[in-house]
N, C-alpha and C. Protein backbone atom coordinates (compact mmCIF):
# COMPACT_ATOMS: atom_id res chain seq x y z
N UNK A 1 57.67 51.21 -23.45
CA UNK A 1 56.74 50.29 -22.87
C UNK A 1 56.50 50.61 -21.42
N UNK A 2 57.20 51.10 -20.93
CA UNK A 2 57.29 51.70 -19.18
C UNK A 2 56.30 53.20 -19.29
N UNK A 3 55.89 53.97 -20.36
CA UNK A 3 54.77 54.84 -20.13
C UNK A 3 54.63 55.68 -18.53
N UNK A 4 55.77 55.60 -18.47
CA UNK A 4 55.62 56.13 -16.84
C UNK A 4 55.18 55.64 -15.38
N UNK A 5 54.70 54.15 -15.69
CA UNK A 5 54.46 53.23 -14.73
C UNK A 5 55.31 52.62 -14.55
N UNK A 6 55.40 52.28 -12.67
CA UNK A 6 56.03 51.72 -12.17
C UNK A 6 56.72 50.23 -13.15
N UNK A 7 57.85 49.56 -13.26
CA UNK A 7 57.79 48.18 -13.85
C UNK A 7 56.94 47.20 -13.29
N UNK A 8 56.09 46.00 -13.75
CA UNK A 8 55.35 45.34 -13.19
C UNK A 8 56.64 44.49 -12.59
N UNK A 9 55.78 43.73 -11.33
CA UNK A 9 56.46 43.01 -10.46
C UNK A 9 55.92 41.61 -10.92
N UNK A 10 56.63 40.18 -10.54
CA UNK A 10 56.29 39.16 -11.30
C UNK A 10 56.45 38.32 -12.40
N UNK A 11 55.82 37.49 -13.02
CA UNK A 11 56.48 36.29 -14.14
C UNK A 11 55.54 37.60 -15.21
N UNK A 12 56.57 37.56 -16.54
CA UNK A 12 55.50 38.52 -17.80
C UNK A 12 54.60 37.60 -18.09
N UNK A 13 53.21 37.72 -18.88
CA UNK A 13 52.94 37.00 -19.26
C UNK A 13 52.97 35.80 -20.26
N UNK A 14 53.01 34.44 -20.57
CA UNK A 14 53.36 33.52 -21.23
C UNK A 14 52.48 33.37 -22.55
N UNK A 15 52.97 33.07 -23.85
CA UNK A 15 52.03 32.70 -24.55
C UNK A 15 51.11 33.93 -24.84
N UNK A 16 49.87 33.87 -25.61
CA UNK A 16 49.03 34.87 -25.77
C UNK A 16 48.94 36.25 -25.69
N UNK A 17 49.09 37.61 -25.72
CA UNK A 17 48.73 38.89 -25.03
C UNK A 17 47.54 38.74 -24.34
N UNK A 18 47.00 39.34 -23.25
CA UNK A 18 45.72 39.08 -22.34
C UNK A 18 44.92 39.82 -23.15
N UNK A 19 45.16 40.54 -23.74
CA UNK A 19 44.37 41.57 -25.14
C UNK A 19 44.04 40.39 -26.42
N UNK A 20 44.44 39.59 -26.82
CA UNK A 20 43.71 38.67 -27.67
C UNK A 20 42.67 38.10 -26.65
N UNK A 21 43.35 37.49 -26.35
CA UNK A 21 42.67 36.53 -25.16
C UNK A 21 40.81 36.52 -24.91
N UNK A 22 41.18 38.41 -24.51
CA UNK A 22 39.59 39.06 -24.24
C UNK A 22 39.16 39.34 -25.15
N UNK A 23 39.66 39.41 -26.67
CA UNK A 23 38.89 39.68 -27.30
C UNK A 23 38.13 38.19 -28.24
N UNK A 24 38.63 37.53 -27.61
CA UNK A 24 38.37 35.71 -28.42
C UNK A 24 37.04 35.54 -27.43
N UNK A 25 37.44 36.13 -26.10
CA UNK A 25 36.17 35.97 -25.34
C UNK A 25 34.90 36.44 -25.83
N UNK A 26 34.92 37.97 -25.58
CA UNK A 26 33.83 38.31 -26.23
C UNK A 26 33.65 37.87 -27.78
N UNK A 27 34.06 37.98 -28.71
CA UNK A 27 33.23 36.99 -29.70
C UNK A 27 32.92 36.13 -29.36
N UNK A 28 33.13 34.77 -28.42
CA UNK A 28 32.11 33.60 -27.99
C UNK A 28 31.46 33.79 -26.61
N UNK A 29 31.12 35.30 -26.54
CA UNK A 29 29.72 35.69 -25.81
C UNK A 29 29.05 34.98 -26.06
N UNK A 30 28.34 34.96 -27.11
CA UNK A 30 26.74 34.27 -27.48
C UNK A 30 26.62 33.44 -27.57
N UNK A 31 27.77 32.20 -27.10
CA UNK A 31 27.57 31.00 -26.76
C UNK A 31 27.07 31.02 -25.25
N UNK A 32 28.08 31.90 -24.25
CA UNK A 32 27.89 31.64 -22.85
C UNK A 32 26.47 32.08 -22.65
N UNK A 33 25.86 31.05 -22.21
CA UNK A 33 24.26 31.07 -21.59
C UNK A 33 23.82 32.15 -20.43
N UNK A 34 23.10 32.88 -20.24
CA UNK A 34 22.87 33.70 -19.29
C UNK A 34 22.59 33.72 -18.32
N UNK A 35 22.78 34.19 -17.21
CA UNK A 35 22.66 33.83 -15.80
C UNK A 35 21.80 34.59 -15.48
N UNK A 36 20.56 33.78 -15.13
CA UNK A 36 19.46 34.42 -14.25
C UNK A 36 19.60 34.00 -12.66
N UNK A 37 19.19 35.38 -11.86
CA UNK A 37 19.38 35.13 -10.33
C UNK A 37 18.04 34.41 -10.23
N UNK A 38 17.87 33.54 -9.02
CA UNK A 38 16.60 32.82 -8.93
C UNK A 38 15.57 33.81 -8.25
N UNK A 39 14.36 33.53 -8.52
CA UNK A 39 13.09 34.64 -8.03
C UNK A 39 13.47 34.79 -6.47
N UNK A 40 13.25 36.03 -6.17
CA UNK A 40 13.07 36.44 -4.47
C UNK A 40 11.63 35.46 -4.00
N UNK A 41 12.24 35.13 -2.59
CA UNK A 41 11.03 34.47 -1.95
C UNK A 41 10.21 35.06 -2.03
N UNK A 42 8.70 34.71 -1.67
CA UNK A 42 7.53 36.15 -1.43
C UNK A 42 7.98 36.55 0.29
N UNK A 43 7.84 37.82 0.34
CA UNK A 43 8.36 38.95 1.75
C UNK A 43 7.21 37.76 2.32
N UNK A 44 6.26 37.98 2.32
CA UNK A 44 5.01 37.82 3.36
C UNK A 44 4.56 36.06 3.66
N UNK A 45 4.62 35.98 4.74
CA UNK A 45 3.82 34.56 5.31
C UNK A 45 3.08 34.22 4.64
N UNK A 46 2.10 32.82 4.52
CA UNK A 46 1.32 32.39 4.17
C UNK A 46 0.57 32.11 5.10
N UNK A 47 -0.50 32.57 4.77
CA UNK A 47 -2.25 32.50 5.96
C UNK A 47 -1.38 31.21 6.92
N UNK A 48 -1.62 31.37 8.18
CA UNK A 48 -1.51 30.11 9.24
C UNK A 48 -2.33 29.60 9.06
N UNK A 49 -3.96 29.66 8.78
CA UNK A 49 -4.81 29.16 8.65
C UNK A 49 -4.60 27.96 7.44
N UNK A 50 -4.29 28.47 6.35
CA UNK A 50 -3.95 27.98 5.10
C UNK A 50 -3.17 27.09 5.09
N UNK A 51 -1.76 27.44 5.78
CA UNK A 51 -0.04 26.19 5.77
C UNK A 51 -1.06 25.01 7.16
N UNK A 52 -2.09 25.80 7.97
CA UNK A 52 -2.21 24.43 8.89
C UNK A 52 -3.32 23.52 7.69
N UNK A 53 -3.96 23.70 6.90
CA UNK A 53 -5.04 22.80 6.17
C UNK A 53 -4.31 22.26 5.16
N UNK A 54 -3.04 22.86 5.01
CA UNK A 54 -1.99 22.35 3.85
C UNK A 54 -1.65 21.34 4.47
N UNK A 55 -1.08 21.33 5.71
CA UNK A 55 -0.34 20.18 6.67
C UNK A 55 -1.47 19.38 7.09
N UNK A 56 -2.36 19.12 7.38
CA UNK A 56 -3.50 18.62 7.67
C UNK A 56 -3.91 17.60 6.49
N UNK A 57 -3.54 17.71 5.71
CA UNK A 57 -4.27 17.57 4.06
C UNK A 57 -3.21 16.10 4.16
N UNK A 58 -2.02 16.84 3.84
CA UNK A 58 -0.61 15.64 3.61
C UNK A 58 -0.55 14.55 5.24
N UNK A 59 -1.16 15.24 6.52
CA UNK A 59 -0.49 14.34 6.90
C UNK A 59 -1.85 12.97 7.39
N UNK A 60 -2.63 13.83 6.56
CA UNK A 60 -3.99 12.40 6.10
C UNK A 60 -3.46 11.50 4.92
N UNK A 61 -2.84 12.19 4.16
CA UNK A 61 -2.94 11.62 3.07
C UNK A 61 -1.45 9.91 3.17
N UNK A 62 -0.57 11.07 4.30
CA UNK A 62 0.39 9.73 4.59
C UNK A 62 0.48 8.70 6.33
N UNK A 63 -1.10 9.23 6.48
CA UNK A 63 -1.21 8.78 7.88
C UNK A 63 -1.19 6.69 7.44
N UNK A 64 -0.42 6.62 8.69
CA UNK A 64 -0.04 5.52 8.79
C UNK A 64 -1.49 4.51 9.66
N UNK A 65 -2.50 3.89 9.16
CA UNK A 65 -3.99 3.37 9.75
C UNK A 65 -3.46 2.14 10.09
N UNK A 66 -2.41 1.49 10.40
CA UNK A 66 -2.11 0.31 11.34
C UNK A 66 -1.87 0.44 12.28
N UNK A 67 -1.11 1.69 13.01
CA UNK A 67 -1.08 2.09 14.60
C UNK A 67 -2.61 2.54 14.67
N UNK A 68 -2.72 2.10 16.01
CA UNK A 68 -3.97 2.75 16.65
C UNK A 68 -3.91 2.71 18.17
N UNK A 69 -2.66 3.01 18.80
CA UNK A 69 -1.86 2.85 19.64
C UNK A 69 -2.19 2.31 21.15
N UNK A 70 -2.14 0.88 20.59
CA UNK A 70 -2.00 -0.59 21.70
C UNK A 70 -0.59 -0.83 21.84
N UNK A 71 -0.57 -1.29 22.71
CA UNK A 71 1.24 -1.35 23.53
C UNK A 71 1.07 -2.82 22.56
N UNK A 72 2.25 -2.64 21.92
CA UNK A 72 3.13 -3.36 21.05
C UNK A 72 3.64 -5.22 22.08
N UNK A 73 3.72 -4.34 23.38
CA UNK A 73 4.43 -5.80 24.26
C UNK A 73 3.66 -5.94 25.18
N UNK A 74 2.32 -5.91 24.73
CA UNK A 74 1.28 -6.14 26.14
C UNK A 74 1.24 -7.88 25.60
N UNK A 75 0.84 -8.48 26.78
CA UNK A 75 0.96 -9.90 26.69
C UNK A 75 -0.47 -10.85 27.55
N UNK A 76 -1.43 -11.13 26.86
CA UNK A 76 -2.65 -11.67 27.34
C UNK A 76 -2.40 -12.85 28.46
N UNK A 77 -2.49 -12.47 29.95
CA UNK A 77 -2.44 -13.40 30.85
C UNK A 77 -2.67 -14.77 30.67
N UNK A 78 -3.97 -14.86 29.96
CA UNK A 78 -4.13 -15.70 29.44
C UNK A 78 -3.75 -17.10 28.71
N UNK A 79 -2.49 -16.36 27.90
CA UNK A 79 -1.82 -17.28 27.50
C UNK A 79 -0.67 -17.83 27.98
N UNK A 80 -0.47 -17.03 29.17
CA UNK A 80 0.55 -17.42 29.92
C UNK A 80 0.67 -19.11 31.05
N UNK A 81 1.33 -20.21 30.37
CA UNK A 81 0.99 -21.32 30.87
C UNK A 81 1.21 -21.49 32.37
N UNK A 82 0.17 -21.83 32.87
CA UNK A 82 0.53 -22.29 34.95
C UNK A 82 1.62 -22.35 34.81
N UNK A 83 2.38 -21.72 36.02
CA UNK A 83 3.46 -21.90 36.61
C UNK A 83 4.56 -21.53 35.87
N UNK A 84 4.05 -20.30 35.49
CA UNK A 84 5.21 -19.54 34.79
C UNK A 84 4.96 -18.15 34.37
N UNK A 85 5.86 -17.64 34.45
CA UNK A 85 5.95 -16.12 33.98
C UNK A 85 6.82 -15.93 32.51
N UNK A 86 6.02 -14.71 32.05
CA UNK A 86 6.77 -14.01 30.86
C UNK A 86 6.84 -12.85 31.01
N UNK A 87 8.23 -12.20 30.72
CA UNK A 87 8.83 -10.91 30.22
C UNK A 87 9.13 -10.82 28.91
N UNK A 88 9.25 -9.38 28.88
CA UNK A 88 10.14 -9.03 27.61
C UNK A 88 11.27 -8.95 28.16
N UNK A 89 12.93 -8.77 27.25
CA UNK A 89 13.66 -8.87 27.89
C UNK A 89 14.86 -8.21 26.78
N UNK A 90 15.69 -7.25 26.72
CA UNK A 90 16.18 -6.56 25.53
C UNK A 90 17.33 -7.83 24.80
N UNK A 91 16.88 -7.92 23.82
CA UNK A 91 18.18 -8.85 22.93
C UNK A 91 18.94 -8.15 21.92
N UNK A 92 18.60 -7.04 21.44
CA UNK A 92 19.63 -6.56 20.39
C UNK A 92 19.70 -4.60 20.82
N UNK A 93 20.87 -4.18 20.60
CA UNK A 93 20.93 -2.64 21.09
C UNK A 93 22.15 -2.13 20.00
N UNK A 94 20.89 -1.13 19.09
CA UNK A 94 21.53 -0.53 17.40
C UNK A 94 21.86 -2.42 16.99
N UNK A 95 20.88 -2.65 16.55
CA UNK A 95 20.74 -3.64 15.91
C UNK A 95 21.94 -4.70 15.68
N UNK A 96 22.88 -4.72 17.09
CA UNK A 96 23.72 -5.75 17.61
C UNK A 96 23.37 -6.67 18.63
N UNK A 97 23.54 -7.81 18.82
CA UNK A 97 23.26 -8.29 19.48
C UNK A 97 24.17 -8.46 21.04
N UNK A 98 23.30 -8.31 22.12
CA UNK A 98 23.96 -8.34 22.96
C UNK A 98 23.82 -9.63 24.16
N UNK A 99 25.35 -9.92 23.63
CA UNK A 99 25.74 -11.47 24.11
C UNK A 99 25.40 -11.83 25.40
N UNK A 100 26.78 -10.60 25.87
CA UNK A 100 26.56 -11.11 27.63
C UNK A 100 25.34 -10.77 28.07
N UNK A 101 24.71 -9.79 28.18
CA UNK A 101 23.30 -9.54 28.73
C UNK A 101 22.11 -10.71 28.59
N UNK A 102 22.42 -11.37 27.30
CA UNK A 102 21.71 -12.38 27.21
C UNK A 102 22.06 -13.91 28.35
N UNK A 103 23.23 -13.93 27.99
CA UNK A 103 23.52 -14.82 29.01
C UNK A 103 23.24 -14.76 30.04
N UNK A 104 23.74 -13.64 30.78
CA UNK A 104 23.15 -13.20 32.28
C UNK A 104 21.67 -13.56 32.36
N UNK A 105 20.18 -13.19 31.41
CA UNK A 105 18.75 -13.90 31.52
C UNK A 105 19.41 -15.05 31.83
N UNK A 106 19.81 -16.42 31.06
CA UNK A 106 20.05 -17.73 30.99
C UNK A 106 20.13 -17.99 32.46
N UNK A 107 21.41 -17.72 32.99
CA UNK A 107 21.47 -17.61 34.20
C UNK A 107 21.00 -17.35 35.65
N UNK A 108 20.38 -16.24 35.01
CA UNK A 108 19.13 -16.24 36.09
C UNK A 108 17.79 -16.88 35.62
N UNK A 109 17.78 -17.55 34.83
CA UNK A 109 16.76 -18.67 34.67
C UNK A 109 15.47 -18.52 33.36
N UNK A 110 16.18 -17.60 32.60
CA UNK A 110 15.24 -17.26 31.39
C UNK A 110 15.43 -17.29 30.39
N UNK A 111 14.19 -18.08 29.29
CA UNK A 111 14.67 -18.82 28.28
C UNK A 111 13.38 -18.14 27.46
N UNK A 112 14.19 -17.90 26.35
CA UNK A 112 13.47 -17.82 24.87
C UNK A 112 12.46 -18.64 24.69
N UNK A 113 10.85 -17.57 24.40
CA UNK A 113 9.40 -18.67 24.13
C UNK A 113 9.93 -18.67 22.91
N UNK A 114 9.14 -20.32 22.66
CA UNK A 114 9.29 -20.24 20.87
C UNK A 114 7.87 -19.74 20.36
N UNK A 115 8.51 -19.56 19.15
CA UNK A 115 7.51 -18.65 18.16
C UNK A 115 6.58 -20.18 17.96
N UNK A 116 6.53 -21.54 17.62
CA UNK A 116 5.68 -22.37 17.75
C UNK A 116 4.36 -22.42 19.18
N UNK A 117 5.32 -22.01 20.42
CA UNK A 117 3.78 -21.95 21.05
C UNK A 117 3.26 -20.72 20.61
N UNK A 118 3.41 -19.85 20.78
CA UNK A 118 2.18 -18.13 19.94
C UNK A 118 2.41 -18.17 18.85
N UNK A 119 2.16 -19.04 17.52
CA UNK A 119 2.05 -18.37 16.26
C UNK A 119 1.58 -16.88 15.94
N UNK A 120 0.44 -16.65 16.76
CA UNK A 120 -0.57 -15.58 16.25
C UNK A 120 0.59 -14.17 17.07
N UNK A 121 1.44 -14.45 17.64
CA UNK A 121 2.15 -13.26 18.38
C UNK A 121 3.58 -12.42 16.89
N UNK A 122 3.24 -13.62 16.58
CA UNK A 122 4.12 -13.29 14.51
C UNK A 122 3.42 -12.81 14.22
N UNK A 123 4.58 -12.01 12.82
CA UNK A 123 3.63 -11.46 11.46
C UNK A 123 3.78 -13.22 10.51
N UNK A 124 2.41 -12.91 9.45
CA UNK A 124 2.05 -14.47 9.21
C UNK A 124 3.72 -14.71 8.38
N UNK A 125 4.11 -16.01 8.11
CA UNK A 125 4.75 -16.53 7.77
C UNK A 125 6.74 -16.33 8.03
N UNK A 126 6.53 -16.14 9.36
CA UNK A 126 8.27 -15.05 10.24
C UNK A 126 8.49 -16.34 10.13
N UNK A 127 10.21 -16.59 9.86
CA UNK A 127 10.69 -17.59 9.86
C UNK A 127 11.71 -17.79 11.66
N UNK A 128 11.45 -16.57 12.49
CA UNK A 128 12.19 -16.37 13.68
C UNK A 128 11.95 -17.58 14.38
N UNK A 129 12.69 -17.83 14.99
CA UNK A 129 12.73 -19.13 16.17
C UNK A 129 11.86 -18.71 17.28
N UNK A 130 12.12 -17.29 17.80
CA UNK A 130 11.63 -16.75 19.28
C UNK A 130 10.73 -15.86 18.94
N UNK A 131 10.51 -15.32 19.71
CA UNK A 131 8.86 -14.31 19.34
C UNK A 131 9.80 -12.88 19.47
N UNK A 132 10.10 -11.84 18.56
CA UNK A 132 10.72 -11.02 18.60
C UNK A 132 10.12 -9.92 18.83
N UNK A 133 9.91 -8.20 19.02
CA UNK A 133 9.60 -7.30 18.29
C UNK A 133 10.76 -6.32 19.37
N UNK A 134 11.07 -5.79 17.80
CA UNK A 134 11.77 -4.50 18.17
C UNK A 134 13.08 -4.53 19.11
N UNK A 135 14.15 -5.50 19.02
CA UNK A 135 15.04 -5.62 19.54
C UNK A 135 15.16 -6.67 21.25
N UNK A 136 13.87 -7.05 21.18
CA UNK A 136 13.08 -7.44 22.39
C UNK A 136 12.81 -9.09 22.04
N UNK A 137 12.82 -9.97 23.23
CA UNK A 137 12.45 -10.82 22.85
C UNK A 137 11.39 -11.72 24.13
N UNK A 138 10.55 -12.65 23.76
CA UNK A 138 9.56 -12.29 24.72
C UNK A 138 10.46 -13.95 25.38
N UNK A 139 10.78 -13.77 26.72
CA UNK A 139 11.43 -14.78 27.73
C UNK A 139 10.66 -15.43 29.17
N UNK A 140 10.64 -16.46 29.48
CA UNK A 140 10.11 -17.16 30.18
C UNK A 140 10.65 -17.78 31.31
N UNK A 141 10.12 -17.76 32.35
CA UNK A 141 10.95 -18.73 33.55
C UNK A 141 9.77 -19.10 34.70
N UNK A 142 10.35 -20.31 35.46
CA UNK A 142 9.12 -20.38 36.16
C UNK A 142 8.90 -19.71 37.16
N UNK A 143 7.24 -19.21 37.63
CA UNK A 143 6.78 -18.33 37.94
C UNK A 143 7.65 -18.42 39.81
N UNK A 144 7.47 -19.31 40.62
CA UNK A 144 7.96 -19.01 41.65
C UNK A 144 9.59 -18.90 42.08
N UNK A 145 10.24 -18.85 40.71
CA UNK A 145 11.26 -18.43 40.71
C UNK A 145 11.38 -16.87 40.45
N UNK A 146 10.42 -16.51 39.51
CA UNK A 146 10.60 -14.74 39.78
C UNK A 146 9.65 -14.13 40.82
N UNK A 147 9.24 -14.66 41.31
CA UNK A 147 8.57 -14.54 42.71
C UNK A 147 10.19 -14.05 43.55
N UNK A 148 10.82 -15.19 43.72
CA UNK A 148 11.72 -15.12 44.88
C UNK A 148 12.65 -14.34 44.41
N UNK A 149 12.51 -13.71 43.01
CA UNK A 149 13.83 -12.65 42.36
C UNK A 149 13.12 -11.20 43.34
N UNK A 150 11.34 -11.49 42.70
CA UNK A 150 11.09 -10.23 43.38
C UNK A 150 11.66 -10.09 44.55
N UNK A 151 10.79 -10.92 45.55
CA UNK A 151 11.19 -10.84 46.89
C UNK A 151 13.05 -9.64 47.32
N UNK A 152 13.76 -10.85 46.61
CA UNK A 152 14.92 -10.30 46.71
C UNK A 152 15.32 -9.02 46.76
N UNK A 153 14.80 -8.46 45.35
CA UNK A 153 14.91 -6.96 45.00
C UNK A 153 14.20 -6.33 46.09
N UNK A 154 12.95 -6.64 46.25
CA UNK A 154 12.14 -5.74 47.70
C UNK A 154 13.03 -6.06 49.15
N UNK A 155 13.77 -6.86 49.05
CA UNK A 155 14.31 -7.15 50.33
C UNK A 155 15.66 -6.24 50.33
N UNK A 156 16.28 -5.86 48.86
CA UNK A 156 17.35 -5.28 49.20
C UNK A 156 17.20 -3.82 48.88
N UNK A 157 15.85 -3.13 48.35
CA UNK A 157 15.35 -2.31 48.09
C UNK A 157 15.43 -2.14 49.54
N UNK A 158 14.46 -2.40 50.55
CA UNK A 158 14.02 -2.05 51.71
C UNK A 158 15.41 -2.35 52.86
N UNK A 159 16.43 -2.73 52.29
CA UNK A 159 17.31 -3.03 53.67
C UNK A 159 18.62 -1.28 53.07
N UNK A 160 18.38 -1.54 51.76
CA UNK A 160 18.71 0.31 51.50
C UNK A 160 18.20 1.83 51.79
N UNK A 161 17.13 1.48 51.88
CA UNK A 161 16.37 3.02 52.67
C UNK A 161 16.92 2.37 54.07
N UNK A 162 16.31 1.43 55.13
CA UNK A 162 16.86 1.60 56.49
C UNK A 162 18.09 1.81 56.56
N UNK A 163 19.45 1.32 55.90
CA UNK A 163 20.61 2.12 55.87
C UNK A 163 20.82 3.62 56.09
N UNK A 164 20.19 3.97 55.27
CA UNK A 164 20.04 5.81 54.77
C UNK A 164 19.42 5.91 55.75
N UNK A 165 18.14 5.64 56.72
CA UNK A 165 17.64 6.29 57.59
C UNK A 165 18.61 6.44 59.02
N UNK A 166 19.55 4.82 59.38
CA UNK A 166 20.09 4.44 59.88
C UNK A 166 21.20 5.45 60.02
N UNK A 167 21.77 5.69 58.94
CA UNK A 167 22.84 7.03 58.82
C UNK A 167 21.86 8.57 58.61
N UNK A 168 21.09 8.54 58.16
CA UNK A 168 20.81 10.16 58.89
C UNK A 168 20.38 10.40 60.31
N UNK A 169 19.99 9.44 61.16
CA UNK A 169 19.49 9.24 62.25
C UNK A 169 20.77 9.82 62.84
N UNK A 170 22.27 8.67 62.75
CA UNK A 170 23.05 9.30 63.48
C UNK A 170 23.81 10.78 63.40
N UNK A 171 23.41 11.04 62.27
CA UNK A 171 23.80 12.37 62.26
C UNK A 171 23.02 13.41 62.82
N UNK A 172 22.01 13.18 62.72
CA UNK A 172 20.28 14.00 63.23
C UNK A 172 20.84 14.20 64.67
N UNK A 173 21.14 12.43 65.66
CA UNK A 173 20.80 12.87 66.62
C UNK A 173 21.69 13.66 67.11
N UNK A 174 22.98 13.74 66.58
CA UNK A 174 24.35 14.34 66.86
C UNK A 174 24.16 16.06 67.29
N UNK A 175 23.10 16.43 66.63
CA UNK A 175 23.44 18.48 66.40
C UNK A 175 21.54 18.40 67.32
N UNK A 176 20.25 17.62 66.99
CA UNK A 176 19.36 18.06 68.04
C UNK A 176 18.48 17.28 68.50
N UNK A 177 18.72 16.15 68.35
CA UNK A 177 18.25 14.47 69.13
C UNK A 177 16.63 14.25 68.00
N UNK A 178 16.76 14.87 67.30
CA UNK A 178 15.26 14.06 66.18
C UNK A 178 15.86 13.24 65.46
N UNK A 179 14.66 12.46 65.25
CA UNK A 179 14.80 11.26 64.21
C UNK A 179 14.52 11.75 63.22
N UNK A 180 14.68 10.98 61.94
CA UNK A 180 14.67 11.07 60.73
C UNK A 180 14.09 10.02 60.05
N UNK A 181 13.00 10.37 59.23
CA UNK A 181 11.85 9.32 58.95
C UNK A 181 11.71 9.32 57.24
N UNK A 182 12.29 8.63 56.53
CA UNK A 182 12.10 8.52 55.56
C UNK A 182 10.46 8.02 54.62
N UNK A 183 9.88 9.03 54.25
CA UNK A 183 8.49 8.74 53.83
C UNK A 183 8.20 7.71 52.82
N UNK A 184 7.54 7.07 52.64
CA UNK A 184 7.38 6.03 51.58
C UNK A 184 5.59 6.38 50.54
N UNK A 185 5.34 7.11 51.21
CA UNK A 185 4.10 7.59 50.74
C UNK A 185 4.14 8.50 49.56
N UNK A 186 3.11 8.96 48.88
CA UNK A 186 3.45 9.51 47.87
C UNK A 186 3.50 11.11 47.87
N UNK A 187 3.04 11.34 49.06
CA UNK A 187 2.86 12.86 49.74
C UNK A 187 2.74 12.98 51.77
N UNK A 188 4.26 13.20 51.76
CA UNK A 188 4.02 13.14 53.49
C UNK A 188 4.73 14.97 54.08
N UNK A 189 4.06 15.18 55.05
CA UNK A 189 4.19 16.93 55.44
C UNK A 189 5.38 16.87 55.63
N UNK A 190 5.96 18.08 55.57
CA UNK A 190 7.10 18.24 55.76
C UNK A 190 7.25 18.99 57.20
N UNK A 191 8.69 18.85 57.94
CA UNK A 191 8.91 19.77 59.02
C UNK A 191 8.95 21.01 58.85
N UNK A 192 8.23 21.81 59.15
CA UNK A 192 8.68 22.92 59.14
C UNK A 192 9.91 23.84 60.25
N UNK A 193 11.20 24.26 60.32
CA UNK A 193 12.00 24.60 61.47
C UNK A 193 11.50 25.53 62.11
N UNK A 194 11.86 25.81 63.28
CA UNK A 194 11.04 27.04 64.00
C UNK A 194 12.27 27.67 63.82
């Protein structure tokens, strides 16, 4: 049985000779179904001309005719009652709601319109309390109170650039006695150094 080869290394085999085995196989060849490789792509592009009237075609066919793109949170002055202002104001972020941020509006003085005064700002029959869209909710406070928010912000907007000018000044004048003028315009010359 050694025929001059090395002894095999390993468990002998169990059960069966591997010589039946293959030959039980091939007789139930003609059961095993045949394997076809799938067709080669075609080598060559398709006309650009052609894939753009292809894409053109489908994306008529699934064009969406309810956008016709009006800002979603534009809000008719109009309906805005004397002595008061409306924002939008974010209420939900990945479709959680966010608590404290809401509170903080409250606090600074802004309250949820109800969906009873703008019906027509719904889709017909929304059962929502507040006028929603898109994670947004439309909030209200009275008008000369965000007056004096503005104010504020422009007041601390503008007391932050004179800081910054305030501190580059003293550094400016330190190394060659110029001032330093922070531009507010939307295009102002620049120095050029000699």
């Amino acid at each position: 049985m050694n025929d001059g080869m090395p002894p095999r290394r390993g468990r002998p085999p169990m059960g069966r000779p591997v010589a039946e085995m293959a030959n039980e196989i091939l007789e139930n060849a003609s059961e095993i179904p045949e394997f076809k490789a799938p067709a080669r792509p075609e080598m060559r592009e398709e006309d650009p001309r052609a894939r753009a009237a292809k894409r053109a075609a489908e994306l008529r066919e699934n064009r969406d005719e309810s956008y016709d793109g009006t800002d979603e949170f534009y809000i008719d002055q109009s309906v805005i009652p004397t002595g008061w202002s409306y924002e939008w104001k974010r209420r939900f972020v990945m479709n959680q709601e966010d608590i404290s941020h809401t509170m903080a509006l409250k606090r600074s003085g802004w309250e949820e319109v109800p969906t009873s005064r703008h019906p027509e700002m719904m889709s017909v029959g929304s059962q929502e309390e507040f006028i929603m869209r898109k994670g947004q909710v439309l909030m209200e406070r009275p008008l000369e109170i965000t007056q004096e928010a503005r104010l504020k912000d422009h007041r601390a907007a503008r007391e932050a650039i004179l800081g910054k000018e305030q501190q580059l000044n003293s550094v400016a004048s330190q190394f060659d006695n110029t001032r330093v003028k922070i531009g507010k315009g939307k295009y102002d010359a620049i120095r050029i150094p000699e």
